[in-house]
N, C-alpha and C. Protein backbone atom coordinates (compact mmCIF):
# COMPACT_ATOMS: atom_id res chain seq x y z
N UNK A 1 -17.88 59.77 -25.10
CA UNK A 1 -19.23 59.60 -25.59
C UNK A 1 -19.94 60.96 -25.56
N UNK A 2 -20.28 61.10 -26.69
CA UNK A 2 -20.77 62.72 -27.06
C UNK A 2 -22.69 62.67 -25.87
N UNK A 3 -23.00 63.33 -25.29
CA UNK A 3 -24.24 63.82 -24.91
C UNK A 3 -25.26 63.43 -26.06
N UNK A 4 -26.15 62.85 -25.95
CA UNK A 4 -27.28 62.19 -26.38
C UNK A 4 -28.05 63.26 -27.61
N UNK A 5 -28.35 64.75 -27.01
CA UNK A 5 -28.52 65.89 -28.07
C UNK A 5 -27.88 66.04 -28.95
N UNK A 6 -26.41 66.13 -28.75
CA UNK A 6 -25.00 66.42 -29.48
C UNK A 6 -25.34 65.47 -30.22
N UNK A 7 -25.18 64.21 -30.26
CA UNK A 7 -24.96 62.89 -30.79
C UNK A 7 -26.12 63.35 -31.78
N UNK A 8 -27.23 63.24 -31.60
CA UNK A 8 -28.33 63.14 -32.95
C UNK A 8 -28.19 64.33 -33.93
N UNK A 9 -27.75 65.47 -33.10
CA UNK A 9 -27.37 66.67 -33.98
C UNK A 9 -26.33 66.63 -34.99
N UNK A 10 -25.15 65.93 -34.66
CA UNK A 10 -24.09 65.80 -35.47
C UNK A 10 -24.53 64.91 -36.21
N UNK A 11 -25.29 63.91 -36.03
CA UNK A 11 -25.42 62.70 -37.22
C UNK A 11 -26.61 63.34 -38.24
N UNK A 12 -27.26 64.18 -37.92
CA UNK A 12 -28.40 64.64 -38.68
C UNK A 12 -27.61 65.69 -39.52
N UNK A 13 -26.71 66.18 -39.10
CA UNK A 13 -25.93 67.29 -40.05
C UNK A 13 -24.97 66.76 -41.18
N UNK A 14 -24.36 65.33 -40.84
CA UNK A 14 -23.13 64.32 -41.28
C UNK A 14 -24.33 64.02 -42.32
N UNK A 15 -25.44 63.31 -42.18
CA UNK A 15 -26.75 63.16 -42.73
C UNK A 15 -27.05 64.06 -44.25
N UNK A 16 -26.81 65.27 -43.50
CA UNK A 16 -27.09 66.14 -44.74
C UNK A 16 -25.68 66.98 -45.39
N UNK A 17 -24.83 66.49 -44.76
CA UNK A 17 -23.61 66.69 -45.72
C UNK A 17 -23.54 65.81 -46.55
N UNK A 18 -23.92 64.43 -46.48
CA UNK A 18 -23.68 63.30 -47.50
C UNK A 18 -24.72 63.78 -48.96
N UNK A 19 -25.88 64.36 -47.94
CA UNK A 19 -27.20 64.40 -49.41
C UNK A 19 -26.30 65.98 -50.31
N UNK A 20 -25.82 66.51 -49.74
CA UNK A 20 -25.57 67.75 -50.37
C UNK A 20 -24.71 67.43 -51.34
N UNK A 21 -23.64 66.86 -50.76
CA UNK A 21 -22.60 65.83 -51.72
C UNK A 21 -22.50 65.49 -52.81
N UNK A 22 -24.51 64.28 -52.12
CA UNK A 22 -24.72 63.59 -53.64
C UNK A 22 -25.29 64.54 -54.37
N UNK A 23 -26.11 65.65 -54.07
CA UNK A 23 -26.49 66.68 -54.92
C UNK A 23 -25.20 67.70 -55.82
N UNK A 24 -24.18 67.38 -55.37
CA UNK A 24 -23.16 67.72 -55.78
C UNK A 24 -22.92 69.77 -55.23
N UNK A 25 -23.84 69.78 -54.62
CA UNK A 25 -23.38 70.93 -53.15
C UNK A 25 -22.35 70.62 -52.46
N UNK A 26 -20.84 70.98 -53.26
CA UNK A 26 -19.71 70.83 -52.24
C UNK A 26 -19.59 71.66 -50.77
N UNK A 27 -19.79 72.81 -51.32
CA UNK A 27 -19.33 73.97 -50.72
C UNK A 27 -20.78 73.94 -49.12
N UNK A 28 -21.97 73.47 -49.99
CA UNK A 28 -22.85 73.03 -48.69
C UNK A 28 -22.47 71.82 -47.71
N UNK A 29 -22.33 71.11 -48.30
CA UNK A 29 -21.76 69.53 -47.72
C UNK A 29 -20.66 70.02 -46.30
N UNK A 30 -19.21 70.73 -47.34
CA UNK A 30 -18.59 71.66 -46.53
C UNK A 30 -18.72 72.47 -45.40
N UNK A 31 -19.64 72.86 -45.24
CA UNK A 31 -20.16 73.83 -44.57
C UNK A 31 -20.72 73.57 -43.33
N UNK A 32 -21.35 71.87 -43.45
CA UNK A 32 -22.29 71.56 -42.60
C UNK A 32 -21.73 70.41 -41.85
N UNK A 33 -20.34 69.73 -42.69
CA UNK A 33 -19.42 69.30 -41.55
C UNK A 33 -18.62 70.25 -40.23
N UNK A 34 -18.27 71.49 -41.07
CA UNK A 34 -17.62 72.58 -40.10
C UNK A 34 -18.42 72.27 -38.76
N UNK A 35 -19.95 73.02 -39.48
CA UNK A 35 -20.91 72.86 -38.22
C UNK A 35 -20.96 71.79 -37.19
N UNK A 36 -20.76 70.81 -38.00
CA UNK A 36 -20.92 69.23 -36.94
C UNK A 36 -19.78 69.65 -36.21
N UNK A 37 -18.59 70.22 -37.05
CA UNK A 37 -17.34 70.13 -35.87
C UNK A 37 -17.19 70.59 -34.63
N UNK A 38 -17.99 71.80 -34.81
CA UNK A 38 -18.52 73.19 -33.59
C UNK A 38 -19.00 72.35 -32.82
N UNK A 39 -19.99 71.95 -32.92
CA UNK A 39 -20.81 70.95 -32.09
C UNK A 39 -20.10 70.20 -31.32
N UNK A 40 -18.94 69.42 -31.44
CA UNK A 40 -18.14 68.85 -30.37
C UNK A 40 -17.09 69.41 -29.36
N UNK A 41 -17.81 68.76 -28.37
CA UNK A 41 -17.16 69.20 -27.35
C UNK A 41 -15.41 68.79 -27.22
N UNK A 42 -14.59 70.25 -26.47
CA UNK A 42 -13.00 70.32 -26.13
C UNK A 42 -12.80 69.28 -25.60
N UNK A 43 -11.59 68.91 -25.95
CA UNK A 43 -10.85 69.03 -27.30
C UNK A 43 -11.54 68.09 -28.39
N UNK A 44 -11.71 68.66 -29.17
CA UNK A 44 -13.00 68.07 -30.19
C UNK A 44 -12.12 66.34 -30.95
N UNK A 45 -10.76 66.65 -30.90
CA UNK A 45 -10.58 65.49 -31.24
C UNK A 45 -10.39 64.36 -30.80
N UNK A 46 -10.47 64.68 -29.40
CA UNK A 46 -10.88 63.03 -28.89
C UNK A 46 -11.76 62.60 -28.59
N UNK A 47 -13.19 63.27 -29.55
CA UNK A 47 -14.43 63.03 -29.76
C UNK A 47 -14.48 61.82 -30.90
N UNK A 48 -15.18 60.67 -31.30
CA UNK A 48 -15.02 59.82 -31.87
C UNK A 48 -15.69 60.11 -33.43
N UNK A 49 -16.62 61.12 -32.96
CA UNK A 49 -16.85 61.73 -34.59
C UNK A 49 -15.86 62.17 -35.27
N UNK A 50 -15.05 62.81 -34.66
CA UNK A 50 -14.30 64.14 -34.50
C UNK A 50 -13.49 63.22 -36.24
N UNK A 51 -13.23 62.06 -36.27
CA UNK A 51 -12.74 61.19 -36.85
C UNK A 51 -13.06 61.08 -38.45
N UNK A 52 -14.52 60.41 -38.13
CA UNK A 52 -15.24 60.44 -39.42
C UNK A 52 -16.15 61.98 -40.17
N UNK A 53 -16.27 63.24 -39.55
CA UNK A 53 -16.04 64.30 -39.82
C UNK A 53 -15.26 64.42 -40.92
N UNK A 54 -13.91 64.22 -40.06
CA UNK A 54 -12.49 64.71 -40.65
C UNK A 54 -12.23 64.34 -41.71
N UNK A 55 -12.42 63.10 -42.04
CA UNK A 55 -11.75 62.01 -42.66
C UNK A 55 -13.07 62.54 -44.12
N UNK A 56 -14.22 62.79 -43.65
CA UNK A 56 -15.17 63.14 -44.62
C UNK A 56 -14.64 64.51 -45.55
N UNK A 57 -14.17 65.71 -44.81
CA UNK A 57 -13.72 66.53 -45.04
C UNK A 57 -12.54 66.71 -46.17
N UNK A 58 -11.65 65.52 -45.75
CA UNK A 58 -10.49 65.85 -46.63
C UNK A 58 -10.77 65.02 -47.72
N UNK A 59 -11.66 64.14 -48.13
CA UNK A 59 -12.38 63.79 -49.38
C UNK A 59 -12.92 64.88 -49.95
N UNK A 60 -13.60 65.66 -49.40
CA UNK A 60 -14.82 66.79 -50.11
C UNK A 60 -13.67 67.73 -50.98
N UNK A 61 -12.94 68.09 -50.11
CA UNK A 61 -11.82 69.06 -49.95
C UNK A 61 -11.17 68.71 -51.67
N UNK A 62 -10.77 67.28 -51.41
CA UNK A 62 -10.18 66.68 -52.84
C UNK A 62 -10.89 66.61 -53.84
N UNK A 63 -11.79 66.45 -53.39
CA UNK A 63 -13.02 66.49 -54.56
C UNK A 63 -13.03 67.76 -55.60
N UNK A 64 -13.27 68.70 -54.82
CA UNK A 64 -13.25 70.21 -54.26
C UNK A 64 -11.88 71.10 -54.78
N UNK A 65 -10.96 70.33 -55.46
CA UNK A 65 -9.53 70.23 -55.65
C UNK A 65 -9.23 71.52 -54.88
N UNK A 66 -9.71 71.61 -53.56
CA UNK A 66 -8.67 72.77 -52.66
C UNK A 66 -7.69 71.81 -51.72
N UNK A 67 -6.42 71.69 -52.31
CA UNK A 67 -5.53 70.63 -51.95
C UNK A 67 -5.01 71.75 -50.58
N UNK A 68 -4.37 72.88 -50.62
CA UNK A 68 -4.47 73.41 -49.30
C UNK A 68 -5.54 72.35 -47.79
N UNK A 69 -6.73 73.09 -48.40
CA UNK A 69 -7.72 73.04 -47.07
C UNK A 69 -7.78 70.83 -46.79
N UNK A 70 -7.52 70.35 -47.80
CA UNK A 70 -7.58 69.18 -47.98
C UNK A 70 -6.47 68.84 -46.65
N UNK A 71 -5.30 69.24 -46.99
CA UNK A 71 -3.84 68.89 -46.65
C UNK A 71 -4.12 69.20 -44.86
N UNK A 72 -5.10 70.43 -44.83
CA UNK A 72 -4.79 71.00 -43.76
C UNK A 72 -6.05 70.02 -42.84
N UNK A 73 -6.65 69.62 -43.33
CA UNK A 73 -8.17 67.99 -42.92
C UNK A 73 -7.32 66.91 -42.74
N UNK A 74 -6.23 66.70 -43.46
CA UNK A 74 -5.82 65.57 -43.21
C UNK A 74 -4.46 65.32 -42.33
N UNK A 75 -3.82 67.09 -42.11
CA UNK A 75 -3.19 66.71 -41.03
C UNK A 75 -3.56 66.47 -39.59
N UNK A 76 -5.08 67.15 -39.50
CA UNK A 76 -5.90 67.45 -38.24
C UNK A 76 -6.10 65.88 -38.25
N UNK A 77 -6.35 64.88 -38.72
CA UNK A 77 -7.12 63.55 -39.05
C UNK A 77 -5.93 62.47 -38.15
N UNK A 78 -5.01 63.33 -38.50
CA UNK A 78 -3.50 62.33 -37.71
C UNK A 78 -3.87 62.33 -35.81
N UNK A 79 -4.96 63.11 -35.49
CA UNK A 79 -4.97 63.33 -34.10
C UNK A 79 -6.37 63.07 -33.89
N UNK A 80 -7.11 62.83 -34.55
CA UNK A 80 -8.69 62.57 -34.11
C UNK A 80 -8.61 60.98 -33.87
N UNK A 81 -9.71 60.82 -32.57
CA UNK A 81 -9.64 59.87 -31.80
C UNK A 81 -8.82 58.62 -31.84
N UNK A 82 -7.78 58.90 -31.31
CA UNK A 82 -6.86 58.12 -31.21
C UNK A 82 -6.68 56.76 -30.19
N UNK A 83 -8.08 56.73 -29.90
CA UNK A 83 -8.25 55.63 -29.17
C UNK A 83 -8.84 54.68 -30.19
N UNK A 84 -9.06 54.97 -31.35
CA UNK A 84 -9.69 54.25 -32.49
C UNK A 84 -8.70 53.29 -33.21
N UNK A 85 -9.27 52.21 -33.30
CA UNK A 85 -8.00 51.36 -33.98
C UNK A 85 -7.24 51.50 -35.21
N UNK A 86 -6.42 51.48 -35.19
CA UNK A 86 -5.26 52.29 -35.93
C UNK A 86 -4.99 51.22 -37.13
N UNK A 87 -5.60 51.54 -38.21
CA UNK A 87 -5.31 50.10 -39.70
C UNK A 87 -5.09 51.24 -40.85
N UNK A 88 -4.36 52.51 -40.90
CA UNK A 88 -3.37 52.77 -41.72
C UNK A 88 -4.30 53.86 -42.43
N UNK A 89 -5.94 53.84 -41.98
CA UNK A 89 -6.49 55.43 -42.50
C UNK A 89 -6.40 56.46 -42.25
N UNK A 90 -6.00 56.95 -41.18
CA UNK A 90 -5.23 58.40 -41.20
C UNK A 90 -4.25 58.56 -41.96
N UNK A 91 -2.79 57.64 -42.44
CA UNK A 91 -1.89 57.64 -43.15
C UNK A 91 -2.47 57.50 -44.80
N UNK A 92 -3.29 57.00 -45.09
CA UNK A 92 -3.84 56.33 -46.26
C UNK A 92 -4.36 58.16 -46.45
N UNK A 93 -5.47 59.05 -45.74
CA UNK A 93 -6.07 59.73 -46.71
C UNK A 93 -4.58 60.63 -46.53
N UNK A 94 -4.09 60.98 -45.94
CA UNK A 94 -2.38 62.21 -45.83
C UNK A 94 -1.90 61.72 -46.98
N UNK A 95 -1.68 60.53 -47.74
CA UNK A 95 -0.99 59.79 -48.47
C UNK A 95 -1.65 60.38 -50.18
N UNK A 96 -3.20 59.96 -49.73
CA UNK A 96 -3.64 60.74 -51.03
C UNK A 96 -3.85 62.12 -51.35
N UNK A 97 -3.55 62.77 -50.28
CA UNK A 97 -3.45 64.38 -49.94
C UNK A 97 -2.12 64.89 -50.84
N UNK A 98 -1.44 63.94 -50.55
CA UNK A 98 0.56 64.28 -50.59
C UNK A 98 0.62 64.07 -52.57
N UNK A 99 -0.30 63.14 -52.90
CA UNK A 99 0.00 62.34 -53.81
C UNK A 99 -0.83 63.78 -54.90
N UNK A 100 -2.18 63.94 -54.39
CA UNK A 100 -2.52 65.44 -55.58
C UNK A 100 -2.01 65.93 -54.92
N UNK A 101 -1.12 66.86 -54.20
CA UNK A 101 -0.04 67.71 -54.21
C UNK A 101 0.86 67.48 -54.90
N UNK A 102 1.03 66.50 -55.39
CA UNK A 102 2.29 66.39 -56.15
C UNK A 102 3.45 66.05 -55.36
N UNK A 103 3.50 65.77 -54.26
CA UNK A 103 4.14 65.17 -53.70
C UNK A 103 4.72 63.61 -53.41
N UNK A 104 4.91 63.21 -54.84
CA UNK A 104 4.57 61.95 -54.76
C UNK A 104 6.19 60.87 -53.67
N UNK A 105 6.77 61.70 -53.32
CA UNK A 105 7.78 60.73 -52.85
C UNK A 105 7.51 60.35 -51.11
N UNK A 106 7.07 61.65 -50.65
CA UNK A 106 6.38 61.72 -49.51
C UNK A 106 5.07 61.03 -49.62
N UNK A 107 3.96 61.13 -50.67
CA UNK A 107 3.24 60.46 -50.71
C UNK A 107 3.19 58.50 -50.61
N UNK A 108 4.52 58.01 -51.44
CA UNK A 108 4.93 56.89 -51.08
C UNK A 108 5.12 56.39 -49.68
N UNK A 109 6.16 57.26 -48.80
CA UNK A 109 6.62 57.12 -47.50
C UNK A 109 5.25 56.71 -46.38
N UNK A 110 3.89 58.12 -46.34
CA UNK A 110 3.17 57.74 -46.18
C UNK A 110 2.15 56.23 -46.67
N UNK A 111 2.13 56.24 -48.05
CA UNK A 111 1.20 54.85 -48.29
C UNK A 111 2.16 53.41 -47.79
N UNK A 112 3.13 53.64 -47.76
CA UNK A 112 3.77 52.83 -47.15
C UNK A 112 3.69 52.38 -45.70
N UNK A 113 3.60 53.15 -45.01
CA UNK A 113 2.73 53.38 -43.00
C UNK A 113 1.84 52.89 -43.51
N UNK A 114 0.57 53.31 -44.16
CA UNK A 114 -0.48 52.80 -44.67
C UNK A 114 -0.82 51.25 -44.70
N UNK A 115 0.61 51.02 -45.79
CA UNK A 115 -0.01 49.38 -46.00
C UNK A 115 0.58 48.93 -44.93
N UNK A 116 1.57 49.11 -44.00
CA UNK A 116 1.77 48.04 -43.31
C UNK A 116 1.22 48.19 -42.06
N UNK A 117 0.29 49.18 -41.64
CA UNK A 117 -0.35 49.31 -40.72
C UNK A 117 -1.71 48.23 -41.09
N UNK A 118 -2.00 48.22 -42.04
CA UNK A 118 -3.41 47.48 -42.72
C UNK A 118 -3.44 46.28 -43.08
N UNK A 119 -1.89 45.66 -43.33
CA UNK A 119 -1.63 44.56 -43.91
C UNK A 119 -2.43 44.38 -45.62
N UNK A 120 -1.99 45.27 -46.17
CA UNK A 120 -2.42 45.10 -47.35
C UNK A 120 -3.95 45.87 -47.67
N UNK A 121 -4.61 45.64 -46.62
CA UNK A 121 -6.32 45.99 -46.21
C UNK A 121 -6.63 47.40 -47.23
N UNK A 122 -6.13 48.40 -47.17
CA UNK A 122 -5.94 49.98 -47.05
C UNK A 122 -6.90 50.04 -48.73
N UNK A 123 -5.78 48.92 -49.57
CA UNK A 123 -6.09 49.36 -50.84
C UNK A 123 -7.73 48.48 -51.52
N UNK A 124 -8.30 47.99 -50.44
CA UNK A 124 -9.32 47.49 -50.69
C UNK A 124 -10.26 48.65 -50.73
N UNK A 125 -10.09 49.48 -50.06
CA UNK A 125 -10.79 50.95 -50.53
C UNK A 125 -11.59 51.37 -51.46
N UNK A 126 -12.37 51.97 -51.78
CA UNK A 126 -13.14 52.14 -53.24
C UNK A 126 -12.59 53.24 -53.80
N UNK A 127 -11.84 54.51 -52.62
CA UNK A 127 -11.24 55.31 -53.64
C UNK A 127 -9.81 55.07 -53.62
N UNK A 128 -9.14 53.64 -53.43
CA UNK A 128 -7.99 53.08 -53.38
C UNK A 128 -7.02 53.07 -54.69
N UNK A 129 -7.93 52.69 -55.93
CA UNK A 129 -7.28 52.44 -56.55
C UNK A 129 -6.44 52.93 -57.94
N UNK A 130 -6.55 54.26 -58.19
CA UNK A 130 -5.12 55.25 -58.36
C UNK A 130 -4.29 55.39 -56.88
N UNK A 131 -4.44 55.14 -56.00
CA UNK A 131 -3.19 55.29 -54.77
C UNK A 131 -2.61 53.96 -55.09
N UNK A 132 -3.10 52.72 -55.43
CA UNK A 132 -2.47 51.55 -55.02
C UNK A 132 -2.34 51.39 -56.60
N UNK A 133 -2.29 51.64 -57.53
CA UNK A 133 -1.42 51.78 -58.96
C UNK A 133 0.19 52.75 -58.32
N UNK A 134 -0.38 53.29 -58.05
CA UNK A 134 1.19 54.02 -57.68
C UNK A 134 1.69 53.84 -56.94
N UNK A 135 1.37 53.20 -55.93
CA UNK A 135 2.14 52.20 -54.49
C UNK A 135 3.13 51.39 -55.01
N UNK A 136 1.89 50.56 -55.55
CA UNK A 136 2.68 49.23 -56.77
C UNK A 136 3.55 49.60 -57.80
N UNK A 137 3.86 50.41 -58.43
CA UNK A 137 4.66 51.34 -59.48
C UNK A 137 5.75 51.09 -58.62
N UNK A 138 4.96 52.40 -57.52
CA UNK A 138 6.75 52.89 -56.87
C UNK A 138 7.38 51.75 -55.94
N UNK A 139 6.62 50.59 -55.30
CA UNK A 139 7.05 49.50 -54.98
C UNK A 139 7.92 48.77 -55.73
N UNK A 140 7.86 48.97 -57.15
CA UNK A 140 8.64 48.16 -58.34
C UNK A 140 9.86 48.33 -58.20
N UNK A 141 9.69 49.91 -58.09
CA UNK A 141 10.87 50.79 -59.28
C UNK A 141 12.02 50.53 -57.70
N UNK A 142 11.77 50.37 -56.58
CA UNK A 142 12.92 50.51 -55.34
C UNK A 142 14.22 49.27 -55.77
């Protein structure tokens, strides 16, 4: 449990990464998650933000088409708070990471952890559904 200061600081910054977003200020949005990240205390990822940060990050990132810095959000995402219940979203955003990389066979392997960690759940998603066209594809073709 983050310190009471910490806590309002990071949500007021998460706050204004979303408005920057919608203003379509990537590179601000960007910028001001980093900051939230600073803000948590060692080892930052078994901070429970540390999570939804992350997970924010490697969206922007994709958005952002820097599939590098994306790849490199969503491997960090495999280790943030791992006391958090585990229904296949850390595997799900690596999955769509793998998938604009062009990695689509690895990308399968992952959405595959995905769905069966979720029981199906994963692709109810709103940005689910180009991942779960190609789940279902490559589900066919086996």
């Amino acid at each position: 449990m983050l310190p009471e200061k910490i806590a309002l600081e990071v949500e007021h910054l998460r706050k204004k990464a979303v408005e920057a977003s919608k203003e379509g200020n990537m590179q601000l949005a960007i910028d001001t998650l980093n900051e939230a990240w600073l803000l948590l205390p060692e080892p930052r990822t078994d901070q429970a933000e540390s999570f939804t940060i992350t997970q924010y990050l490697v969206s922007l990132f994709l958005k952002h088409k820097d599939l590098e810095q994306a790849y490199v959000m969503a491997d960090r995402l495999q280790n943030c708070d791992l006391q958090r219940q585990d229904i296949g979203e850390r595997e799900f955003h690596l999955g769509r990471v793998l998938f604009e990389r062009d990695d689509k066979a690895e990308a399968f392997r992952i959405f595959l952890i995905a769905d069966q960690k979720s029981e199906g759940r994963i692709w109810r998603l709103s940005t689910a559904q180009l991942y779960r066209e190609f789940f279902q594809s490559m589900r066919k073709g086996q």
